[in-house]
Protein backbone atom coordinates (compact mmCIF):
# COMPACT_ATOMS: atom_id res chain seq x y z
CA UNK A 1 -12.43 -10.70 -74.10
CA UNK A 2 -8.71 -11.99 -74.37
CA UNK A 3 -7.08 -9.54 -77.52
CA UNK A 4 -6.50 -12.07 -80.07
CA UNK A 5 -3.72 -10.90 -82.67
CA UNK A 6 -1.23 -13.45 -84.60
CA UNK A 7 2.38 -12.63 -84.17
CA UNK A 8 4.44 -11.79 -87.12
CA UNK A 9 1.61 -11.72 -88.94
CA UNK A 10 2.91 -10.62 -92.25
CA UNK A 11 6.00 -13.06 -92.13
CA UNK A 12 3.37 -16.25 -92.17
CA UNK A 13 0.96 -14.28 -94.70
CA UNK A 14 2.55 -15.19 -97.80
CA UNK A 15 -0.09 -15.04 -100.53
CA UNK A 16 -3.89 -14.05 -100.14
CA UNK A 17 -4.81 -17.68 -99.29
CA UNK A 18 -2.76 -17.72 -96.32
CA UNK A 19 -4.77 -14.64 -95.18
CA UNK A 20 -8.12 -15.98 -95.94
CA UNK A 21 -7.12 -19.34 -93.89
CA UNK A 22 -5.64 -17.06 -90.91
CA UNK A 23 -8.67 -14.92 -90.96
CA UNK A 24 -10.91 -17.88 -90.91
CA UNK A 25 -8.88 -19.62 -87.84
CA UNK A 26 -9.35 -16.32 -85.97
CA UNK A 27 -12.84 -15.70 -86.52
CA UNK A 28 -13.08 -18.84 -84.92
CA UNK A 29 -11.43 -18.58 -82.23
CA UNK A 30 -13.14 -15.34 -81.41
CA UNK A 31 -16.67 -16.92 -81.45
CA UNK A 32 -15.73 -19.29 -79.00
CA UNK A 33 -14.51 -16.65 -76.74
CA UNK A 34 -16.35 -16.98 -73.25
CA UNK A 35 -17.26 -13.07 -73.41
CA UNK A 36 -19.15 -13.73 -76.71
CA UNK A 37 -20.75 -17.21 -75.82
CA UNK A 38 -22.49 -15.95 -72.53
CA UNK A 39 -23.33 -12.50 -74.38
CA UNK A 40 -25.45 -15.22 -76.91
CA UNK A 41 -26.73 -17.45 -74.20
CA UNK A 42 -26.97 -15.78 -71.11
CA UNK A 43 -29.03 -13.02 -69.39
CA UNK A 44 -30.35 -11.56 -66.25
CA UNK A 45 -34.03 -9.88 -66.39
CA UNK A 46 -35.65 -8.59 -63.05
CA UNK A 47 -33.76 -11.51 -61.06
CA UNK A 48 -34.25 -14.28 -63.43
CA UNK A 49 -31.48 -15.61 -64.83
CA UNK A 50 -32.02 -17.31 -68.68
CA UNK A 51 -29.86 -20.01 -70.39
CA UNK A 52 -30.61 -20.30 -74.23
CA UNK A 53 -29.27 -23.23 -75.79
CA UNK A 54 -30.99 -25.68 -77.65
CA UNK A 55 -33.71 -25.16 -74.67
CA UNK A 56 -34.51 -22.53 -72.25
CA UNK A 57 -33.85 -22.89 -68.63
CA UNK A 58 -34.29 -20.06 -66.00
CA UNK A 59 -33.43 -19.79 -62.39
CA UNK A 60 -34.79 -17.38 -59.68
CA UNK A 61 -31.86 -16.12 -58.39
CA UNK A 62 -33.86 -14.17 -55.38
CA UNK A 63 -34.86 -18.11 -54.66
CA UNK A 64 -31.18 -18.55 -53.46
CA UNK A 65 -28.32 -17.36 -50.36
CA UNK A 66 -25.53 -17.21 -52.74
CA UNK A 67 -24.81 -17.31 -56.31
CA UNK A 68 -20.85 -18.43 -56.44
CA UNK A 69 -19.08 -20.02 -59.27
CA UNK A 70 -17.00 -22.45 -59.29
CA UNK A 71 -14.80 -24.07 -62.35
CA UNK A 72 -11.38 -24.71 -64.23
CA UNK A 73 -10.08 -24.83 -67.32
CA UNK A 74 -8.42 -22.43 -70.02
CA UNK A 75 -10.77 -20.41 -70.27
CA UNK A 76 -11.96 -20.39 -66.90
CA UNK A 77 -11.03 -17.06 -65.75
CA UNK A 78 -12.21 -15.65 -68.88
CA UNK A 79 -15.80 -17.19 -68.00
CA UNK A 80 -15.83 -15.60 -64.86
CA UNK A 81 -15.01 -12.45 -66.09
CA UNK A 82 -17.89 -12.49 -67.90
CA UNK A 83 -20.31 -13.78 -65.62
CA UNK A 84 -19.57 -10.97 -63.26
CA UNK A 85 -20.27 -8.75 -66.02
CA UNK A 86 -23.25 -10.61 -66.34
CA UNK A 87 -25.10 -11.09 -63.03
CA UNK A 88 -23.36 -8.11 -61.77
CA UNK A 89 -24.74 -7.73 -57.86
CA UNK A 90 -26.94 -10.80 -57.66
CA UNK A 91 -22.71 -12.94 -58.19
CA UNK A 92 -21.47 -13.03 -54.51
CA UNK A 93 -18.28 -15.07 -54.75
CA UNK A 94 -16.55 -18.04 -56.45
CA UNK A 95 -13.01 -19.39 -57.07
CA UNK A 96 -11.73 -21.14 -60.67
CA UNK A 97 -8.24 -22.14 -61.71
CA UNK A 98 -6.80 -21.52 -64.93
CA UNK A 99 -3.36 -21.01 -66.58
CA UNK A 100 -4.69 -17.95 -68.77
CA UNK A 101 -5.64 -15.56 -66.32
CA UNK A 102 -8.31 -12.33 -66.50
CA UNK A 103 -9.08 -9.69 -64.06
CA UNK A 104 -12.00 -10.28 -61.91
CA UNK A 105 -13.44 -8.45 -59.06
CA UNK A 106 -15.19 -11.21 -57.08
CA UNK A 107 -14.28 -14.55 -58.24
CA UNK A 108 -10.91 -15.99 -57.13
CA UNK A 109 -8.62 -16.99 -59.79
CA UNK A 110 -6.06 -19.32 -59.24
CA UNK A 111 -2.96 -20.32 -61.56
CA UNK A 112 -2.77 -23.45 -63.00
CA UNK A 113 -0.76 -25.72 -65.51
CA UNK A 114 -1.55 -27.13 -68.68
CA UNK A 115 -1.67 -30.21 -69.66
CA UNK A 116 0.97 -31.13 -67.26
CA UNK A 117 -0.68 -30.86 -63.30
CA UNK A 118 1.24 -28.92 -60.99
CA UNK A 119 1.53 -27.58 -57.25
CA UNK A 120 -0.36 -24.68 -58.57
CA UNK A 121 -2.93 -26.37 -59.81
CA UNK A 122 -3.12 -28.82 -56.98
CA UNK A 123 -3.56 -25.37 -54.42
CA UNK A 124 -6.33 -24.44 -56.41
CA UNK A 125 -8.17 -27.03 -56.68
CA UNK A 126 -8.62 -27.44 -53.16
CA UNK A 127 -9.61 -23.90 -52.13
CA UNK A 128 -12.59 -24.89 -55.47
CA UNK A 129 -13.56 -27.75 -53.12
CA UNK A 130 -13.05 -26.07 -50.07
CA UNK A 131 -15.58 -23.66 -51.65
CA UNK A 132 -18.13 -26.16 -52.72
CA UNK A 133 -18.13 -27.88 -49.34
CA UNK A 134 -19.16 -24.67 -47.67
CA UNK A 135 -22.21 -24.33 -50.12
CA UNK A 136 -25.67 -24.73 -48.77
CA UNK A 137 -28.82 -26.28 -49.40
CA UNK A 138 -29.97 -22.66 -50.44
CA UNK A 139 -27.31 -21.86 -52.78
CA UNK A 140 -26.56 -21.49 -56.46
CA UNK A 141 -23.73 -22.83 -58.14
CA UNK A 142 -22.25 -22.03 -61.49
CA UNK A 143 -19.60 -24.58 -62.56
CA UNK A 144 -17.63 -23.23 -65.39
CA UNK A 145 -16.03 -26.58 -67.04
CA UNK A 146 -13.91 -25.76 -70.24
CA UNK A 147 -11.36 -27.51 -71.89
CA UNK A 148 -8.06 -28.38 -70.25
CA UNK A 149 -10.10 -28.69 -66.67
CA UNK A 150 -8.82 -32.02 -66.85
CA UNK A 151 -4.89 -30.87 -66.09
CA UNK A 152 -5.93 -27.60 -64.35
CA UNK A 153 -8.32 -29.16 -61.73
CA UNK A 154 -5.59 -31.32 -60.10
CA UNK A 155 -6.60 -33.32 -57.07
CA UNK A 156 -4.81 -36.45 -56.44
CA UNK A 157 -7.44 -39.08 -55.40
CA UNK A 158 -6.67 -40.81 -51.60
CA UNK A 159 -3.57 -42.51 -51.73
CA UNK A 160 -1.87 -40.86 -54.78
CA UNK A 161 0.40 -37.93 -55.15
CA UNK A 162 0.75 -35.50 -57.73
CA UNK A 163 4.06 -36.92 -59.09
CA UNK A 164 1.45 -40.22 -59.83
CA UNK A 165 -0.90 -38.24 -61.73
CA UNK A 166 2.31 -36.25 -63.89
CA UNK A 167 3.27 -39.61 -64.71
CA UNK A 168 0.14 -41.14 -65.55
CA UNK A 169 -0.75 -37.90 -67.54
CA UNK A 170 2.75 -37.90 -69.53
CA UNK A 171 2.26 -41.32 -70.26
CA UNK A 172 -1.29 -41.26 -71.66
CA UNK A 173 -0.05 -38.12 -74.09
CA UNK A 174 2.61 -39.88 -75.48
CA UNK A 175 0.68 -43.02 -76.26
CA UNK A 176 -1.98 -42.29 -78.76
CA UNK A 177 -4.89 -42.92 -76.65
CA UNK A 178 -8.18 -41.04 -77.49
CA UNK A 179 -9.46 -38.42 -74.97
CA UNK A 180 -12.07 -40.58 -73.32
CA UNK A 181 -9.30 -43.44 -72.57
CA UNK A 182 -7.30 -40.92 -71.42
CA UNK A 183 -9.97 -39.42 -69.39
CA UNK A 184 -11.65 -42.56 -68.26
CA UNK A 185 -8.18 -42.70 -66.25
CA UNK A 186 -7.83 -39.33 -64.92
CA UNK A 187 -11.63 -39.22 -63.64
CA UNK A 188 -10.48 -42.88 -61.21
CA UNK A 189 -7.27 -41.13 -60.04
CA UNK A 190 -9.05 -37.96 -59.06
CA UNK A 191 -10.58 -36.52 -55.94
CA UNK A 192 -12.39 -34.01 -58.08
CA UNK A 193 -13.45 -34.95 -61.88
CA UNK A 194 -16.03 -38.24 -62.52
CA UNK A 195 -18.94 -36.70 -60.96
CA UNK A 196 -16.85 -35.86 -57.57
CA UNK A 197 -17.17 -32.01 -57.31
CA UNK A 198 -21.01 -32.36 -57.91
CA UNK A 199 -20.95 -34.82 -54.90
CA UNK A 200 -18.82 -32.10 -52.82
CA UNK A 201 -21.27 -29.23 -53.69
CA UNK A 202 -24.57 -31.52 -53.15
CA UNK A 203 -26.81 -30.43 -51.69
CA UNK A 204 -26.57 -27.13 -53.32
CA UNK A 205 -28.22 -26.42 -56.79
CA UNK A 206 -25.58 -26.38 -59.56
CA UNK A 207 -25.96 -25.37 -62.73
CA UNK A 208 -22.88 -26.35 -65.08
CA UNK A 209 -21.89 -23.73 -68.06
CA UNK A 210 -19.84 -25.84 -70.46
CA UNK A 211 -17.36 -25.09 -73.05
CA UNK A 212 -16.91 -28.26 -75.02
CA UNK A 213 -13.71 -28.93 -76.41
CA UNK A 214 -14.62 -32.90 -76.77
CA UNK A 215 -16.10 -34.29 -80.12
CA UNK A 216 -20.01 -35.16 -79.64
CA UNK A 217 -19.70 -32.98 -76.42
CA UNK A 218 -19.65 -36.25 -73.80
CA UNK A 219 -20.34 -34.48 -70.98
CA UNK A 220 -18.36 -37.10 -68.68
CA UNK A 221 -15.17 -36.59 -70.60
CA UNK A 222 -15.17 -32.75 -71.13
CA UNK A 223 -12.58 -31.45 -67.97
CA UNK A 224 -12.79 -35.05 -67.38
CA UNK A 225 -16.43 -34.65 -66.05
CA UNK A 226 -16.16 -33.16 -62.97
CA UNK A 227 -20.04 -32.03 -62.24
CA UNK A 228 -22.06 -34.86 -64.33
CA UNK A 229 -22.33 -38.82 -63.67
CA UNK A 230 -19.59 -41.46 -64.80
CA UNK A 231 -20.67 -44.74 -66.51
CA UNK A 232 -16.49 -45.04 -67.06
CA UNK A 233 -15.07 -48.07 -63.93
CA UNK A 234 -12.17 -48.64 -62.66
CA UNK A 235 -11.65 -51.59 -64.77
CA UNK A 236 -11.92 -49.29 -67.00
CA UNK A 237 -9.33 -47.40 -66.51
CA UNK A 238 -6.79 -50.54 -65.92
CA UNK A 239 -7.84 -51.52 -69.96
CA UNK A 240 -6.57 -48.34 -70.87
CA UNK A 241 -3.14 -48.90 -68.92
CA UNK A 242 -2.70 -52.20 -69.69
CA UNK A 243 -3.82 -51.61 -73.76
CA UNK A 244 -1.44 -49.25 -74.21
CA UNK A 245 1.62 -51.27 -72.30
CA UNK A 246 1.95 -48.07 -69.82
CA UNK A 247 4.71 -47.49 -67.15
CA UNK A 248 3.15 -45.55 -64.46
CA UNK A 249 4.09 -45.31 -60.78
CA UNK A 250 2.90 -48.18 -59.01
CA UNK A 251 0.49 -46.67 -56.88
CA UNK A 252 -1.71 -45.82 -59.67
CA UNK A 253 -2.03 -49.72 -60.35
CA UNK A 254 -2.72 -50.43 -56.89
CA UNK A 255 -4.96 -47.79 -56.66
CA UNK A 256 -6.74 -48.85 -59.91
CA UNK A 257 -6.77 -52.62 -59.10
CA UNK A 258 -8.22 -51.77 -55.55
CA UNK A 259 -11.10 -49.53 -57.20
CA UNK A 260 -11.64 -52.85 -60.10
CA UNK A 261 -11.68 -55.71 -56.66
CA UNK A 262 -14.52 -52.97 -54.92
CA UNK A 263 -12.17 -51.83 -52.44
CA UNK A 264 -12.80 -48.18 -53.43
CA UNK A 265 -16.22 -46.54 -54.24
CA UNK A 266 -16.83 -46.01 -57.97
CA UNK A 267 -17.57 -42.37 -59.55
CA UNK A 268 -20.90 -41.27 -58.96
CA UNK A 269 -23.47 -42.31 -61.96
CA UNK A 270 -26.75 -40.92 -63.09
CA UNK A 271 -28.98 -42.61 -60.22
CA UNK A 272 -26.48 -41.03 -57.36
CA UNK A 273 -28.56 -38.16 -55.71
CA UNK A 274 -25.92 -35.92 -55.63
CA UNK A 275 -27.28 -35.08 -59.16
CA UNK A 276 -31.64 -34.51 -58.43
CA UNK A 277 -30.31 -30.70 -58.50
CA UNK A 278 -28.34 -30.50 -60.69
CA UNK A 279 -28.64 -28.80 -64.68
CA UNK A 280 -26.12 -28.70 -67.55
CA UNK A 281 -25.87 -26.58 -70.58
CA UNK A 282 -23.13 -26.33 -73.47
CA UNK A 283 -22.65 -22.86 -74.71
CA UNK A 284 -20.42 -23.46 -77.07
CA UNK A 285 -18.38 -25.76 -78.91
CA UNK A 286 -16.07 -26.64 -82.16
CA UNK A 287 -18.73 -26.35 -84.62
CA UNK A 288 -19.37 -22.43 -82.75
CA UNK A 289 -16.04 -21.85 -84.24
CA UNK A 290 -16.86 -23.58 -87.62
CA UNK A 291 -19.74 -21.78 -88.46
CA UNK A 292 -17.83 -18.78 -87.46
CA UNK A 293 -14.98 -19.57 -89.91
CA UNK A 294 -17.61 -20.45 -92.41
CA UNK A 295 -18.84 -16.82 -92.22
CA UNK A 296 -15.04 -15.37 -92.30
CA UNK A 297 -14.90 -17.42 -95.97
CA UNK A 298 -17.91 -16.43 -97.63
CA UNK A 299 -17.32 -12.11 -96.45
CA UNK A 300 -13.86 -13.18 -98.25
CA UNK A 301 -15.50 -14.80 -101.22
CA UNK A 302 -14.91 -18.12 -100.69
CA UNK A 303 -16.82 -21.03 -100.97
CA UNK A 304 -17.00 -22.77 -97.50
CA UNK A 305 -17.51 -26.50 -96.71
CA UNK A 306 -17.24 -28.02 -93.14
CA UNK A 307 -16.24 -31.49 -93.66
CA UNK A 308 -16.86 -32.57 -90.15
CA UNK A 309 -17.06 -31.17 -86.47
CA UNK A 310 -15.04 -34.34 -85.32
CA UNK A 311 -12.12 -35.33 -86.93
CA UNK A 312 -9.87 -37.78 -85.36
CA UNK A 313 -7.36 -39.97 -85.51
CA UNK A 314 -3.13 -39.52 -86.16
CA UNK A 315 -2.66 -35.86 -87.51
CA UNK A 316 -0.05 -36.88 -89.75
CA UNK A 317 -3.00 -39.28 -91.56
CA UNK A 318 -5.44 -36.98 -91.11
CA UNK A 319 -3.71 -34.35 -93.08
CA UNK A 320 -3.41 -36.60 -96.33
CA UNK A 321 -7.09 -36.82 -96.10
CA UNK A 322 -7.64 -32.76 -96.35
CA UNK A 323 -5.28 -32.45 -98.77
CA UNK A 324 -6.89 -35.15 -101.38
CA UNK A 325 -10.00 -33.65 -100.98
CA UNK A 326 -8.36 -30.18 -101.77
CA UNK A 327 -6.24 -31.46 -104.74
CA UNK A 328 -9.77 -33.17 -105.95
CA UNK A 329 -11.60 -29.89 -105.46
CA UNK A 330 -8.82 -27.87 -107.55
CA UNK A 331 -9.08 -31.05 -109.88
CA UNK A 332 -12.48 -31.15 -111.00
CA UNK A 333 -14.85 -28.51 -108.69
CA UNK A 334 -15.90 -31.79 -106.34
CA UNK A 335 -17.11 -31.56 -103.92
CA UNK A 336 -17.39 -27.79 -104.01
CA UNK A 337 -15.76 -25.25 -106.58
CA UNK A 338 -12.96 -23.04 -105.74
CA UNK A 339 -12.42 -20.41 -104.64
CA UNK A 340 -13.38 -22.61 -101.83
CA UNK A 341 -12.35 -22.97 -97.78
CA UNK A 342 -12.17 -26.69 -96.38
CA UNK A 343 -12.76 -26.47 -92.94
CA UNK A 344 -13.10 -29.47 -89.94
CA UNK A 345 -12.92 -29.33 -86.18
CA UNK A 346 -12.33 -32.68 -83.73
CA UNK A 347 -9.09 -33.55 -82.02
CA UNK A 348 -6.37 -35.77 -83.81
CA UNK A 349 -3.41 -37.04 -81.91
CA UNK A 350 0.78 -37.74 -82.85
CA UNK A 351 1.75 -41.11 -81.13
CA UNK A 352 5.29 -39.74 -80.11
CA UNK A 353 8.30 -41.82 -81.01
CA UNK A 354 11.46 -42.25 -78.91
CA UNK A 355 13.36 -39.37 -78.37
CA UNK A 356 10.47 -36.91 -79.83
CA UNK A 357 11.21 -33.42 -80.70
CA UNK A 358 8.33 -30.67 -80.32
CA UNK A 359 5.39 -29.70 -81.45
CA UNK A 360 1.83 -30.60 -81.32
CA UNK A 361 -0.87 -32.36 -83.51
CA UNK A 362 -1.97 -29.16 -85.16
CA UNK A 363 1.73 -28.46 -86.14
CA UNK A 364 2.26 -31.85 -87.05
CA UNK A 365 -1.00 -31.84 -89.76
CA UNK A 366 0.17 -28.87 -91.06
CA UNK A 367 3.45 -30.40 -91.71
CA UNK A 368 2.70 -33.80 -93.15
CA UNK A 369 -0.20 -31.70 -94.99
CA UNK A 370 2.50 -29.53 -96.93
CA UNK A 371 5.03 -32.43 -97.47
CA UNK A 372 1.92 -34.12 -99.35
CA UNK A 373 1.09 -30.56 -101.74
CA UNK A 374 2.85 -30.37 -105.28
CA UNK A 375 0.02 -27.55 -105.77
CA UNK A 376 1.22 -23.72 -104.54
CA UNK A 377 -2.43 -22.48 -105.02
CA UNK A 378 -3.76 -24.86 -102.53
CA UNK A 379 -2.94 -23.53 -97.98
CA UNK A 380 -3.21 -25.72 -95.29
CA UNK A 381 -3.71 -24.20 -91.51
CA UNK A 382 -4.52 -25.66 -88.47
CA UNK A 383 -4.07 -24.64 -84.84
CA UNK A 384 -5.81 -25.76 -81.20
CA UNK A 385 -8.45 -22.91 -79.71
CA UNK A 386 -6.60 -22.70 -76.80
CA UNK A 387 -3.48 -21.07 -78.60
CA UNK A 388 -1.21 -24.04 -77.11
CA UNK A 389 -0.63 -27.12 -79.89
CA UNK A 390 0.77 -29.85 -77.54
CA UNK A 391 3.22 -28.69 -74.71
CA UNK A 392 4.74 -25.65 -77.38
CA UNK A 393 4.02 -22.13 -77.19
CA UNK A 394 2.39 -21.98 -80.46
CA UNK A 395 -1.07 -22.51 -81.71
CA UNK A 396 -1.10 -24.39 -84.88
CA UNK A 397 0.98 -23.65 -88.37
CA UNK A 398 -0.20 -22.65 -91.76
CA UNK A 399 1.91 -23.80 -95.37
CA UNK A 400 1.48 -24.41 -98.78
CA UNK A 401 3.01 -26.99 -100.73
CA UNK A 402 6.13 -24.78 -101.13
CA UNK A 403 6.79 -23.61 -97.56
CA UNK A 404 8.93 -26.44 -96.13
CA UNK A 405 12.21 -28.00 -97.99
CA UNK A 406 11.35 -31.79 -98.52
CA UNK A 407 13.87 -33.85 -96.88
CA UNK A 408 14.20 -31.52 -93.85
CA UNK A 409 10.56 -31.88 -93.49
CA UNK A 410 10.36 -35.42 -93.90
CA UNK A 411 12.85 -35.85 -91.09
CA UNK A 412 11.16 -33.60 -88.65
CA UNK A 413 7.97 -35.82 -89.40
CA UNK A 414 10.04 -38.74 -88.80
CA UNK A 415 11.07 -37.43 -85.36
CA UNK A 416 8.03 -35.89 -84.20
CA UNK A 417 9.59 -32.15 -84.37
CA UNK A 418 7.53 -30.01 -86.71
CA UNK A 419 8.08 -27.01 -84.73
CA UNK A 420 11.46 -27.02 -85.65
CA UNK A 421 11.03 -26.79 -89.67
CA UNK A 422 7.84 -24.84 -89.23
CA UNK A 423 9.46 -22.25 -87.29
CA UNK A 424 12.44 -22.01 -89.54
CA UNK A 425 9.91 -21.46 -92.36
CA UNK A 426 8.24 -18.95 -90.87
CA UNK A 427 5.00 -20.42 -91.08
CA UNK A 428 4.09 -21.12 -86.76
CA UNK A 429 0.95 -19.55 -85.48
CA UNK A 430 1.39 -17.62 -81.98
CA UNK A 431 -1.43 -16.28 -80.46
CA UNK A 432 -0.96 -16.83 -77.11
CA UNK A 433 -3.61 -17.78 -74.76
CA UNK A 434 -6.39 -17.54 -76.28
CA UNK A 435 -9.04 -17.22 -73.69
CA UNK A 436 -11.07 -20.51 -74.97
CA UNK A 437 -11.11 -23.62 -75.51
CA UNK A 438 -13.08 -25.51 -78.12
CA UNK A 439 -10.40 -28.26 -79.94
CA UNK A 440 -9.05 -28.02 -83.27
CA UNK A 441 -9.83 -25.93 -85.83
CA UNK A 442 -8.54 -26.45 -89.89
CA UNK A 443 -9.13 -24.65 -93.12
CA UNK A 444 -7.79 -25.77 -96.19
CA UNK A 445 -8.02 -22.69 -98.65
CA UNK A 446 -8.27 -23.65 -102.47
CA UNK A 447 -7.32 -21.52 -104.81
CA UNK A 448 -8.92 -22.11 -108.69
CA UNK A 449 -7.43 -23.63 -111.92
CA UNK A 450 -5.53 -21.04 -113.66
């Protein structure tokens, strides 16, 4: 398990709320940890090995040649890790990429970027589908798919080069698109996500351990979908471009328009037989790390209420939301009495303007969140799982209605820069990689009428 600790902890800790909220981030982000999700969900008894989700599944693992795994994403490595731990003797190889590394002793890990692709990334992914090609017909194979996959498993599809799929990425997280637009594009521009690593491993069995960073865990847009069928098309993917005015290199359109005239093969879908073997579990997801930071508040003694799992939408807007219900909460006790914790998961997005500074949705709800306090007693914290708001170094932030000078923080807003006034103010959340990857987490602490 990745050592989670917050940096300059006591500098961003400025009042017992902002502890509570911290606390409740972290306790979190440690349930979602891959070494505690497979501890809950996975075991190996006498050579059977037993998912528990919300059914049980079990596999003879004396039935098959090799057990190997086989994945990407940020928390990759850490799944491995603990799937050797796991299935000790009976795990015989497997290779993942990831740009938050672990030690492992049989499973190859391979360094990645995030949530730009890179070389890296591009080298790894083909020794993971040089691996799944060599898998038999008598083989297990454990795909570990976690968030970020989508960057991390870089494989430019036929025709395409990794400079097209850095500008198609850069341009889909700068426009506001949700995550299935944006994914619906990566899956046609990829030789590995949309179904295409379950076709590579086919005939093999494959058994897909998920952790969901996607609201409603769509199973097709989660890593971009690499090991599951793909109702999203080509024309698809060309609505997405064209909705959102793009300028990408043209040999994504004329890769896209060929796929939309049938003069490429579509992602596999549910009827393709690549999938008759094929078995997918979530282990864990954002509400995992809700009702963990719904635990953190009530040892605390606080008054939790989870708002919703999937929030989403602009941060900035977003944020004003929170705080109403906080200021109505401190108000008149609706619709739960302080001492209370707000908490909601999801994924909001910033729509960058021209000439952005930095920072990250999570920083940038935080932000408009404290611009919108008059109310000291009232905290408002939010970070990404993954320990990487946007392309920053930083988690999330955490502020109270006092923490940020008004018109300096109404220009960062402005300009798309909340890390700037955030970090000035002391009030940035570093944690590093964190090892997992389950979307955004918030808590809005609320302290009582005097």
């Amino acid at each position: 398990m990745t050592d989670l600790r917050c940096h300059r902890r006591d500098a961003i800790c400025q009042s017992a709320a902002h502890e509570v909220a911290l606390e409740c981030l972290l306790a979190g982000i440690r349930a979602a940890q891959p070494s505690a999700r497979v501890a809950e969900t996975l075991s190996v008894n006498d050579g059977t090995l037993t998912v528990e989700t919300d059914e049980v599944s079990e596999y003879d693992l004396e039935a098959y040649d090799d057990v190997v795994v086989l994945g990407g994403g940020n928390a990759a490595a850490q799944f491995a890790s603990a799937l050797e731990d796991e299935l000790g003797e009976w795990l015989t190889g497997g290779v993942v990429v990831t740009d938050d590394p672990a030690e492992t002793s049989i499973v190859n890990v391979h360094a990645g970027d995030h949530p730009i692709p890179s070389d890296d990334g591009v080298a790894g992914t083909e020794r993971v589908l040089k691996a799944a090609d060599a898998c038999g017909e008598d083989d297990l194979v454990l795909a570990t798919i976690t968030g970020g996959g989508s960057a991390l498993l870089a494989a430019p599809a036929p025709g395409l080069a990794l400079l097209d799929l850095q500008a198609v990425t850069n341009e889909l997280l700068a426009c506001g698109a949700t995550i299935d637009e944006i994914n619906a594009v990566r899956k046609h521009c990829s030789a590995i996500k949309g179904g295409h690593l379950a076709r590579a491993v086919a005939p093999a069995s494959l058994v897909t351990l998920v952790l969901s960073d996607v609201v409603g865990d769509n199973l097709s847009v989660i890593a971009s979908g690499p090991t599951v069928p793909d109702d999203s098309t080509y024309r698809d993917a060309l609505g997405v471009l064209e909705r959102y005015d793009l300028s990408v290199p043209q040999a994504v359109w004329d890769h896209l328009e060929a796929g939309a005239n049938d003069e490429r093969p579509e992602t596999p879908t549910a009827t393709d037989p690549v999938f008759d073997r094929t078995h997918t579990h979530v282990l864990g997801n954002g509400r995992t790390a809700l009702e963990a930071a719904r635990e953190s508040a009530l040892e605390a003694g606080y008054e939790p209420l989870i708002l919703a799992s999937g929030v989403r939408g602009e941060a900035r807007e977003a944020a004003l939301t929170h705080v109403a219900i906080a200021e109505e909460c401190r108000k008149t006790g609706l619709p739960v009495t302080p001492p209370a914790v707000l908490l909601s998961g999801g994924e909001t997005t910033v729509t960058l303007g021209d000439d952005p500074g930095a920072g990250g949705p999570n920083q940038e709800f935080v932000l408009s969140g404290a611009l919108a306090l008059e109310d000291e007693e009232i905290v408002v914290s939010s970070v990404d799982t993954d320990g990487i708001d946007g392309a920053t170094d930083v988690a999330g932030a955490i502020a109270d209605g006092s923490t940020i000078p008004e018109q300096a923080g109404r220009d960062a807003l402005e300009r798309n820069d909340a890390l700037s006034v955030l970090e000035e103010a002391s009030a940035v959340i570093r944690t590093g990689p964190s090892g997992t990857n389950v979307n955004d987490l918030r808590a809005i602490v609320v302290e009582p009428s005097e």
